[in-house]
Protein backbone atom coordinates (compact mmCIF):
# COMPACT_ATOMS: atom_id res chain seq x y z
CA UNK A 1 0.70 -17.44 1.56
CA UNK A 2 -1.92 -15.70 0.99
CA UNK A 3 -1.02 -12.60 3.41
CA UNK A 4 1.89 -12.91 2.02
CA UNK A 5 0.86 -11.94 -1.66
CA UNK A 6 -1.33 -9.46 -0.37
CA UNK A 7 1.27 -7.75 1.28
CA UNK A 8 3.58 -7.61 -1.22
CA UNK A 9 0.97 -6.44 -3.93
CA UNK A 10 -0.37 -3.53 -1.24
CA UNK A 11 3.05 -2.58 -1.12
CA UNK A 12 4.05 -2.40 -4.67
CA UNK A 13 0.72 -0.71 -5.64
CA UNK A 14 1.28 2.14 -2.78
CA UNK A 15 4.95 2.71 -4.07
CA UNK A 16 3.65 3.07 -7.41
CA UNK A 17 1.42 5.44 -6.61
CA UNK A 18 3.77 7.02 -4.23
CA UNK A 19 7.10 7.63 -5.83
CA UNK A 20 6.10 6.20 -9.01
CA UNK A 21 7.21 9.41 -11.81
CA UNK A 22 4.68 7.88 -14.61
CA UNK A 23 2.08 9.70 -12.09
CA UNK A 24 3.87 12.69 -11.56
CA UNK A 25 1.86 14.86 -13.99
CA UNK A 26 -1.43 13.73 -12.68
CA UNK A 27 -0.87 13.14 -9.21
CA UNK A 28 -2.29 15.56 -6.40
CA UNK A 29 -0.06 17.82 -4.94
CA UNK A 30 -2.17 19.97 -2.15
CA UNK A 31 -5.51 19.42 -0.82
CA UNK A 32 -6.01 16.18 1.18
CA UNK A 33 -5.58 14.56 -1.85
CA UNK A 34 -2.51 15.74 -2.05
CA UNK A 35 -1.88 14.94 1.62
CA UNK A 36 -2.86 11.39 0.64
CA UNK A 37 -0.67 11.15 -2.26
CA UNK A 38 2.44 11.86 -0.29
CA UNK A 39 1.39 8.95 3.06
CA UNK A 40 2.62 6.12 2.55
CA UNK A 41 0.14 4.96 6.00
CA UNK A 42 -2.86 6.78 4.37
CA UNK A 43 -2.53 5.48 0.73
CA UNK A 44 -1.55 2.29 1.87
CA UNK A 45 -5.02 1.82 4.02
CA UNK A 46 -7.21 2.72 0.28
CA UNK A 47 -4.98 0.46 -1.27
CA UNK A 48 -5.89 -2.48 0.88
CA UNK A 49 -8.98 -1.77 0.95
CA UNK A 50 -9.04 -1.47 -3.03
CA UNK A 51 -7.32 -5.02 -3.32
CA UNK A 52 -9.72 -6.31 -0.68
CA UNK A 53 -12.58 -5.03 -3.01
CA UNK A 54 -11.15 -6.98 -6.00
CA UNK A 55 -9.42 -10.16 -4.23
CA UNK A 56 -12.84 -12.13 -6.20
CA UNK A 57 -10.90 -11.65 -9.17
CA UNK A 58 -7.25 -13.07 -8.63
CA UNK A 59 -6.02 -16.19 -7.52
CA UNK A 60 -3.21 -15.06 -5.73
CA UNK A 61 -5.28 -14.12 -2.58
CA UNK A 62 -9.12 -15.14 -1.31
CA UNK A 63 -10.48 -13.16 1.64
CA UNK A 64 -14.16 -13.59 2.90
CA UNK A 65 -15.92 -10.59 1.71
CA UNK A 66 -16.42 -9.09 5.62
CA UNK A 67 -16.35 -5.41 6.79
CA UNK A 68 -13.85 -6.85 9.59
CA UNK A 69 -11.77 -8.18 6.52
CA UNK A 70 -12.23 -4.94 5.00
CA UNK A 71 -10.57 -2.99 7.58
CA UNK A 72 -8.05 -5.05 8.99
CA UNK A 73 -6.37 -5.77 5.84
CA UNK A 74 -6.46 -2.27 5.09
CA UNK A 75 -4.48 -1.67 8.38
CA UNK A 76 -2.33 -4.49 7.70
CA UNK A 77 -1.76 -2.65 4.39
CA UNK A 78 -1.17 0.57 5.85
CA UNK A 79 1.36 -0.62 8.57
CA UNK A 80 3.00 -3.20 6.21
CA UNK A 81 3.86 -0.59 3.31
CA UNK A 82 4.83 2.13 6.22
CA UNK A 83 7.32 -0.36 7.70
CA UNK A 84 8.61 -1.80 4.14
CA UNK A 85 8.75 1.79 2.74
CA UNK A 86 11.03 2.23 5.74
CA UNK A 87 13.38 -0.29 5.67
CA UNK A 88 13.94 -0.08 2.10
CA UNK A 89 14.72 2.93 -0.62
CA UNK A 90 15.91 3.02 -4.41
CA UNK A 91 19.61 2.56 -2.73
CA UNK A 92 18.64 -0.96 -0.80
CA UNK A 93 17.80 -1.51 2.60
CA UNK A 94 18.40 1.07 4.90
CA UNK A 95 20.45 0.53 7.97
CA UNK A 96 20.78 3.39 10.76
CA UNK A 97 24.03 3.95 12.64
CA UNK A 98 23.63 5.85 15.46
C-alpha cells in the first residue's frame, strides 16, 4: 500500500501544480522553469523526490532514506503522473477511437 499512497499523492501534488489555477499568478511561464511548470514527466520527478524527502513525516508511506530510493521513486513519480495525467482529464477518463 504504500506505493500505492505514494503514487496517488505524487500525482495529485503534480496536477496541482500543473493545472491547478490557485498558481496561475505565480507560476513560471518561460525559462526552464517555465518549461518545468508545464511537464507533467519533469515536475512529476521533483515531486517524488520532494515526497521522498519528507516520507519521515507521514504515516501514509515509509521509504528507507537511500539515493537509489531517491531516484527511483522519483521515476516512478514521473512515469506514474505522465501515464495518469494521460488517461484521465477534467471530463473523465479518456478513451481514443481510432
Amino acid at each position: 500500500m504504500n506505493l500505492v499512497y505514494f503514487i496517488l499523492a505524487a500525482y495529485g501534488l503534480t496536477q496541482i501544480l500543473i493545472y491547478g489555477s490557485i498558481f496561475d499568478k505565480i507560476r513560471p511561464t518561460e525559462g526552464w522553469l517555465g518549461k518545468l511548470f508545464s511537464c507533467t514527466m519533469c515536475m512529476g520527478f521533483w515531486v517524488g523526490a520532494f515526497l521522498f524527502g519528507i516520507n519521515g513525516y507521514t504515516e501514509l508511506f515509509t521509504f528507507d532514506y537511500t539515493i537509489a530510493n531517491l531516484f527511483i521513486l522519483g521515476w516512478l513519480s514521473s512515469g506514474t503522473s505522465y501515464v495518469l495525467d494521460m488517461m484521465v482529464s477534467d471530463d473523465g477518463i479518456q478513451i481514443s477511437r481510432e
